[in-house]
Protein backbone atom coordinates (compact mmCIF):
# COMPACT_ATOMS: atom_id res chain seq x y z
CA UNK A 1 17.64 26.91 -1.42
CA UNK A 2 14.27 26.11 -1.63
CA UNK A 3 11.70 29.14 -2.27
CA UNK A 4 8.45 27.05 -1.29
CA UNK A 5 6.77 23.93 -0.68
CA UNK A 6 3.03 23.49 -1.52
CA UNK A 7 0.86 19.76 -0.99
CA UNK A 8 -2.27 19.10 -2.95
CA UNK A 9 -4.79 16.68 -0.76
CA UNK A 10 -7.87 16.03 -1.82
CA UNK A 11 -7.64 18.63 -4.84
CA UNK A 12 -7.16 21.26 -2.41
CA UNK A 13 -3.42 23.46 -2.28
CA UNK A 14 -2.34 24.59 0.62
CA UNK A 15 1.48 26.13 1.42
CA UNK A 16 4.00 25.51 4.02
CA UNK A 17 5.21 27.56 6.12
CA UNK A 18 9.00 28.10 6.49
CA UNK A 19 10.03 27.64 10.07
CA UNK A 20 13.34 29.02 9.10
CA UNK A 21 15.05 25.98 10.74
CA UNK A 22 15.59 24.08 7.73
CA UNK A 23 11.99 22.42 7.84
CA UNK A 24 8.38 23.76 6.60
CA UNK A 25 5.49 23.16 8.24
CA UNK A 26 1.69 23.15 8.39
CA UNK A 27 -1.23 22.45 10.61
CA UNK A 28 -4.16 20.28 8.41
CA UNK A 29 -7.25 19.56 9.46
CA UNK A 30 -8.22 15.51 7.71
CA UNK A 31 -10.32 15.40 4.57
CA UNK A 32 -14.28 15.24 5.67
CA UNK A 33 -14.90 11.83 3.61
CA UNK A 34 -13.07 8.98 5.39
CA UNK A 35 -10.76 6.97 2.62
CA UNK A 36 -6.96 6.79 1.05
CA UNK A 37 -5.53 10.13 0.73
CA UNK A 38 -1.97 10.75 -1.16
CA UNK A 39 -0.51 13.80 -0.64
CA UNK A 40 1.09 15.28 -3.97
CA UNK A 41 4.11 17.79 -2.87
CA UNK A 42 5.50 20.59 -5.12
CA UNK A 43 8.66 22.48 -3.95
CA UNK A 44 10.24 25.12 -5.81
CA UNK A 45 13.94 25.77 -6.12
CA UNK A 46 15.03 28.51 -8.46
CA UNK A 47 13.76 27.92 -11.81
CA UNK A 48 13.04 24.06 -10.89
CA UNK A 49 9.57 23.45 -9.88
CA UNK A 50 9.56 19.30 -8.69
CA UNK A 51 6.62 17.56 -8.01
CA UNK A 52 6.91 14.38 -5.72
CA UNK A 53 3.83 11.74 -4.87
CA UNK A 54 4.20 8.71 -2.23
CA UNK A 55 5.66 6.57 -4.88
CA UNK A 56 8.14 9.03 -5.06
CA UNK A 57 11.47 7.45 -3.17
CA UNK A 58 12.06 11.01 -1.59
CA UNK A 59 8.10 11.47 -0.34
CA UNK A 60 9.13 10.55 3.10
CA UNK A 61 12.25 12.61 2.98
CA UNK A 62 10.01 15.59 2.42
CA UNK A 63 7.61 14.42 4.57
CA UNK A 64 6.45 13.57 8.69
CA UNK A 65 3.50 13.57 10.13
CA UNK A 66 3.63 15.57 13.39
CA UNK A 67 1.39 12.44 15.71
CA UNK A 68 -1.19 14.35 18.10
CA UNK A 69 -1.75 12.27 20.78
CA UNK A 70 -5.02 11.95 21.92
CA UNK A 71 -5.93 12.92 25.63
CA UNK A 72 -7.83 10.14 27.86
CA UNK A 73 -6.00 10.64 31.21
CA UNK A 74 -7.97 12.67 33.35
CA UNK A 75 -6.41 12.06 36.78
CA UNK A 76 -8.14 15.03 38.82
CA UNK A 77 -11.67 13.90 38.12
CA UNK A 78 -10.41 10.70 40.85
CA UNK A 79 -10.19 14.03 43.66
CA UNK A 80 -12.77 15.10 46.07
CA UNK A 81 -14.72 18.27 44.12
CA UNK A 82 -13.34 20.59 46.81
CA UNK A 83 -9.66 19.74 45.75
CA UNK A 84 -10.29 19.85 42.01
CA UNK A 85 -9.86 24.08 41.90
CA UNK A 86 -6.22 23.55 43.35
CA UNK A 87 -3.56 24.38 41.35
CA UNK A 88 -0.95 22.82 42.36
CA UNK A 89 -3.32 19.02 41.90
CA UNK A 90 -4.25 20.55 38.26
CA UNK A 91 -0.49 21.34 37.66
CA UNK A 92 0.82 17.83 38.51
CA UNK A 93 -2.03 15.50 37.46
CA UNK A 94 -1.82 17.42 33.96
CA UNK A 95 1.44 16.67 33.94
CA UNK A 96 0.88 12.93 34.46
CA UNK A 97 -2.09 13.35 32.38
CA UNK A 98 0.34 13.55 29.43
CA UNK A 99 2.69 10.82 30.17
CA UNK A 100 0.00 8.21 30.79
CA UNK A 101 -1.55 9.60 27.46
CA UNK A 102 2.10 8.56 26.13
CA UNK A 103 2.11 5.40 27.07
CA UNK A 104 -1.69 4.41 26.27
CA UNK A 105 -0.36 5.68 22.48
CA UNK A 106 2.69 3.37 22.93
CA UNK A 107 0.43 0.46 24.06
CA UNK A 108 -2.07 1.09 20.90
CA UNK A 109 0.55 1.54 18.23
CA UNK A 110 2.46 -1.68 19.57
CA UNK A 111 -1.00 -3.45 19.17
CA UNK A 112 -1.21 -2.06 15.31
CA UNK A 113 1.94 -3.11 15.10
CA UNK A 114 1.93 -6.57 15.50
CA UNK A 115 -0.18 -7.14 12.07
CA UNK A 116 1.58 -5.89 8.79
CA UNK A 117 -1.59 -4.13 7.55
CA UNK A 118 -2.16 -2.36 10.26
CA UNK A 119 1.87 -1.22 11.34
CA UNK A 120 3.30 1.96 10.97
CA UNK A 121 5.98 3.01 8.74
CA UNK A 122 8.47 2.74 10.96
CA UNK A 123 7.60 -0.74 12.21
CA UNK A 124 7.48 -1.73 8.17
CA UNK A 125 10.97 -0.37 7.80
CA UNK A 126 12.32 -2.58 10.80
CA UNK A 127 10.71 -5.35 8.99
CA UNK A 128 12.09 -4.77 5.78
CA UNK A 129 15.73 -3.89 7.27
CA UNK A 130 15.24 -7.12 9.31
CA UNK A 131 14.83 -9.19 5.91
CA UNK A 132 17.41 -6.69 4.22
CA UNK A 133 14.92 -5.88 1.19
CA UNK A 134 14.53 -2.55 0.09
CA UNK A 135 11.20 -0.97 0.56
CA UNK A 136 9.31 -0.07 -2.94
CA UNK A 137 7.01 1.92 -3.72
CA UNK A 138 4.33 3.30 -1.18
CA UNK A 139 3.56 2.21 2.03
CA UNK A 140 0.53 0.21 1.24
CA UNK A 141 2.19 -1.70 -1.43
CA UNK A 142 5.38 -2.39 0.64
CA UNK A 143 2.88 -3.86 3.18
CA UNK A 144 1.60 -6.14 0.06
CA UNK A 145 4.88 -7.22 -0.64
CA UNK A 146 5.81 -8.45 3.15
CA UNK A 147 2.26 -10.30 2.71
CA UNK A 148 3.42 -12.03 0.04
CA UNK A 149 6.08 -13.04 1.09
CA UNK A 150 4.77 -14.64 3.93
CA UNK A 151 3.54 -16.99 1.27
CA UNK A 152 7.87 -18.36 0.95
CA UNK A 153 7.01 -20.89 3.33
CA UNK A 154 4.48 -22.99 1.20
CA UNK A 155 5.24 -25.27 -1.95
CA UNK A 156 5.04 -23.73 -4.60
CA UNK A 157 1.64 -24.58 -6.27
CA UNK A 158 -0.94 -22.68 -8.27
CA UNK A 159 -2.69 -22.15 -5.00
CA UNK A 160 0.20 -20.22 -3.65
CA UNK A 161 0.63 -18.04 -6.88
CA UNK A 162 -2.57 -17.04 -6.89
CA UNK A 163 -2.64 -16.52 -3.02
CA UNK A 164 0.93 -13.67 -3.93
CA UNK A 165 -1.30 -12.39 -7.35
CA UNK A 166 -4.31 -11.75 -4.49
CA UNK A 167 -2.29 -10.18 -2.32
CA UNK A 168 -0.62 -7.54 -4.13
CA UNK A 169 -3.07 -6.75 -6.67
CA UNK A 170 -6.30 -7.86 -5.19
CA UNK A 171 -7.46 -9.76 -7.81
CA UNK A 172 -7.29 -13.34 -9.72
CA UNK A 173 -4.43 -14.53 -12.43
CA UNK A 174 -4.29 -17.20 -14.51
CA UNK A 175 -1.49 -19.84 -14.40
CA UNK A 176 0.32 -21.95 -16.74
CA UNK A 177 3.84 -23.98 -16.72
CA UNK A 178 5.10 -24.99 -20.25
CA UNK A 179 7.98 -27.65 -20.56
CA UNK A 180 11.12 -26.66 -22.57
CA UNK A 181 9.43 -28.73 -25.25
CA UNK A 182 5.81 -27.83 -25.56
CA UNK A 183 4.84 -26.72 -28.83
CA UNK A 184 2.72 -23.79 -27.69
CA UNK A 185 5.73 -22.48 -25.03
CA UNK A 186 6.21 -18.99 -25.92
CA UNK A 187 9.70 -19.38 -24.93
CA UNK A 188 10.34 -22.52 -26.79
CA UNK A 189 14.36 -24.60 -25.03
CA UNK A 190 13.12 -23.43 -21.22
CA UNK A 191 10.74 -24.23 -19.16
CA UNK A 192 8.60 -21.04 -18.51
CA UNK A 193 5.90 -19.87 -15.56
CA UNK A 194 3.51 -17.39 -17.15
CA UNK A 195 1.39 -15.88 -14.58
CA UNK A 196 -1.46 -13.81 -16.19
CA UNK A 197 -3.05 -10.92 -13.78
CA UNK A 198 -6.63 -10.65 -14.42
CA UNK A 199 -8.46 -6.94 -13.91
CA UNK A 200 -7.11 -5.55 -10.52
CA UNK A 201 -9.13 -4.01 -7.75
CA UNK A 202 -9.30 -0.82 -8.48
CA UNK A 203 -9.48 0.39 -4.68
CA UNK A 204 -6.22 -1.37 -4.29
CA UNK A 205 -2.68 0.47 -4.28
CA UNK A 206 -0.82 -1.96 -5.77
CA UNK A 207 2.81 -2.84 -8.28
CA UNK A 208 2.93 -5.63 -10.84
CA UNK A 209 6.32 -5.90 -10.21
CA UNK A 210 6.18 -6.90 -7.04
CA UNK A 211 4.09 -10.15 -7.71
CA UNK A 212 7.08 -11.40 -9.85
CA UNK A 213 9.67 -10.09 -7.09
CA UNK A 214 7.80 -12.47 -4.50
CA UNK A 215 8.17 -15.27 -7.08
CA UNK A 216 11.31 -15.01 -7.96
CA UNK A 217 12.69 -16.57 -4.82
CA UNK A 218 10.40 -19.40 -5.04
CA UNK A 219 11.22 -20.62 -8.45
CA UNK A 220 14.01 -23.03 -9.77
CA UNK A 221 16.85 -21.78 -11.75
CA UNK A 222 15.86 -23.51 -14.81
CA UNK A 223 12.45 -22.22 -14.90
CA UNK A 224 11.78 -18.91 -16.25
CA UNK A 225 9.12 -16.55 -14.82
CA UNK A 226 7.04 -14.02 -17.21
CA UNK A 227 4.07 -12.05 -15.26
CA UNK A 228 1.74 -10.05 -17.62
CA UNK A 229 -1.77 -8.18 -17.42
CA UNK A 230 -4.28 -10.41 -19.10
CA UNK A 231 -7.06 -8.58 -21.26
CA UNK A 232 -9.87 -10.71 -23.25
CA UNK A 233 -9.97 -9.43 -26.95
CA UNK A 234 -12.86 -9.37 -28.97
CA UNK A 235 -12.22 -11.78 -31.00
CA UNK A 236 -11.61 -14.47 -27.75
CA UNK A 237 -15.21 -13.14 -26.95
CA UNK A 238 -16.93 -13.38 -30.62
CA UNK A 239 -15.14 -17.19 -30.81
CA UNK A 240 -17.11 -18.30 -27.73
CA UNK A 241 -20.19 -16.98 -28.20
CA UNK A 242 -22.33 -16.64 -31.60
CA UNK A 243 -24.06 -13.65 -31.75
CA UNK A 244 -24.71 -10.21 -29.54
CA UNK A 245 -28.26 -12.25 -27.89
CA UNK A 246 -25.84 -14.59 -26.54
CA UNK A 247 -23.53 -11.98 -25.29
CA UNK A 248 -26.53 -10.16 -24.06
CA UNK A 249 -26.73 -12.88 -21.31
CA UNK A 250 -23.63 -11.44 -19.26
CA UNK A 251 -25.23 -9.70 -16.60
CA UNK A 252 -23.19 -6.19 -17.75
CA UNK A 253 -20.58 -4.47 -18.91
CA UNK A 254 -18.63 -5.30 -15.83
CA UNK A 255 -18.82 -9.18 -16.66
CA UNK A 256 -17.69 -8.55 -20.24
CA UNK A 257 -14.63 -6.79 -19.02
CA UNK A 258 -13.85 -8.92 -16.96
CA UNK A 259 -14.42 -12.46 -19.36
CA UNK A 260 -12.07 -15.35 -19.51
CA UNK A 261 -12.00 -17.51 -22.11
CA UNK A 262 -11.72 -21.10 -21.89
CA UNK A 263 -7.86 -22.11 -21.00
């Protein structure tokens, strides 16, 4: 029995109400800055307060988004004035009114459909049922993941791995193969793929494991696959260059943060 269900958006709490029906419900007017917005849910049962964000498996369980379609159809301005104060013509074009409104929402929303980054949930799930993978994570990064995958169909190249690494996380990586023999192979008897993510985007909703789930596929059985976050260190800094002046030249912060040192 659940006692009550409250979402945080935008650090604001509002409550549901319960409809008494099994399902809880609110009207919400959108957030007045235009941008990503995750909704954070908290529902109470008993003693057992459980909080549950979109990367939450059960978000959408909890949660649908009641569409409001928007009204273009305005059949009764195509009447002579006179005719426009009838009611029976306001009464059936309104009516019509709302099914072409239906349709020109069915006509958009098959257009947004037909690109991943623009689809809706449901068109992602088809997707993903169609392939028979299991969606991860939220919807933004399962849309990352299709992406990537789109990559299968290329050899598999340093190009490519970067072009899955870009995809999901929005930013660069660094690549390197080692034979089974290679003195410096961290994982000395097998060959090894070590994909290094540089900084991500940080406007990007993204999961590491997903760049090495994309991979996987691609990659021989003999070869073994290690993704990691790459960080400079001081000290790969302070061995490149010789004093502060010379660090001084990076333009800021940013570019120190960001440094690679020579592979």
């Amino acid at each position: 029995m659940i006692d009550y269900i409250k979402y945080t958006i935008d650090g604001k709490t509002y409550e549901l109400i319960n409809n008494n029906d099994g399902t809880w419900s609110r009207s919400l007017n959108a957030p007045n800055i235009a941008g990503r917005y995750d909704l954070i849910l908290e529902i109470r049962q008993g003693s057992v307060v459980t909080y549950i964000d979109s990367k939450d498996p059960r978000y959408s369980f909890y949660i649908r988004v009641i569409e409001i379609i928007e009204k273009k159809a305005d059949l009764i301005r195509y009447l002579p004035y006179f005719m426009r104060k009838s009611k029976v013509y306001n009464e059936i074009f309104e009516a019509e009114n709302y099914e072409l409104d239906l349709v020109n929402n069915s006509i958009n929303k098959a257009e947004l459909d037909v690109f991943i980054r623009t689809a809706s949930s449901e068109k992602i799930q088809s997707i993903e049922d169609y392939l028979k993978i299991k969606g991860v994570g939220s919807l933004e990064q399962r849309k990352n993941y299709l992406l990537a995958l789109l990559q299968k169909g290329k050899k598999l190249n340093v190009t490519v791995i970067k072009e899955i690494a870009n995809t999901i996380t929005g930013s660069d990586c660094i690549v390197n193969f080692f034979t089974s023999d290679e003195i410096d192979n961290p994982n000395p008897g097998f060959g090894l793929l070590r994909v290094q993510v540089l900084s991500p985007d940080n406007s990007k909703d993204y999961r590491y494991d997903d760049i090495a789930r994309a991979l996987k596929p691609l990659i021989p059985e003999h070869i073994r696959l290690t993704v990691v976050k790459f960080y400079a260190i001081w000290d790969d800094i302070r061995a490149n260059y010789a004093d502060w002046t010379a660090i001084a030249a990076m333009t800021d912060w940013q570019a120190v943060k960001s440094y690679i040192p020579p592979q």
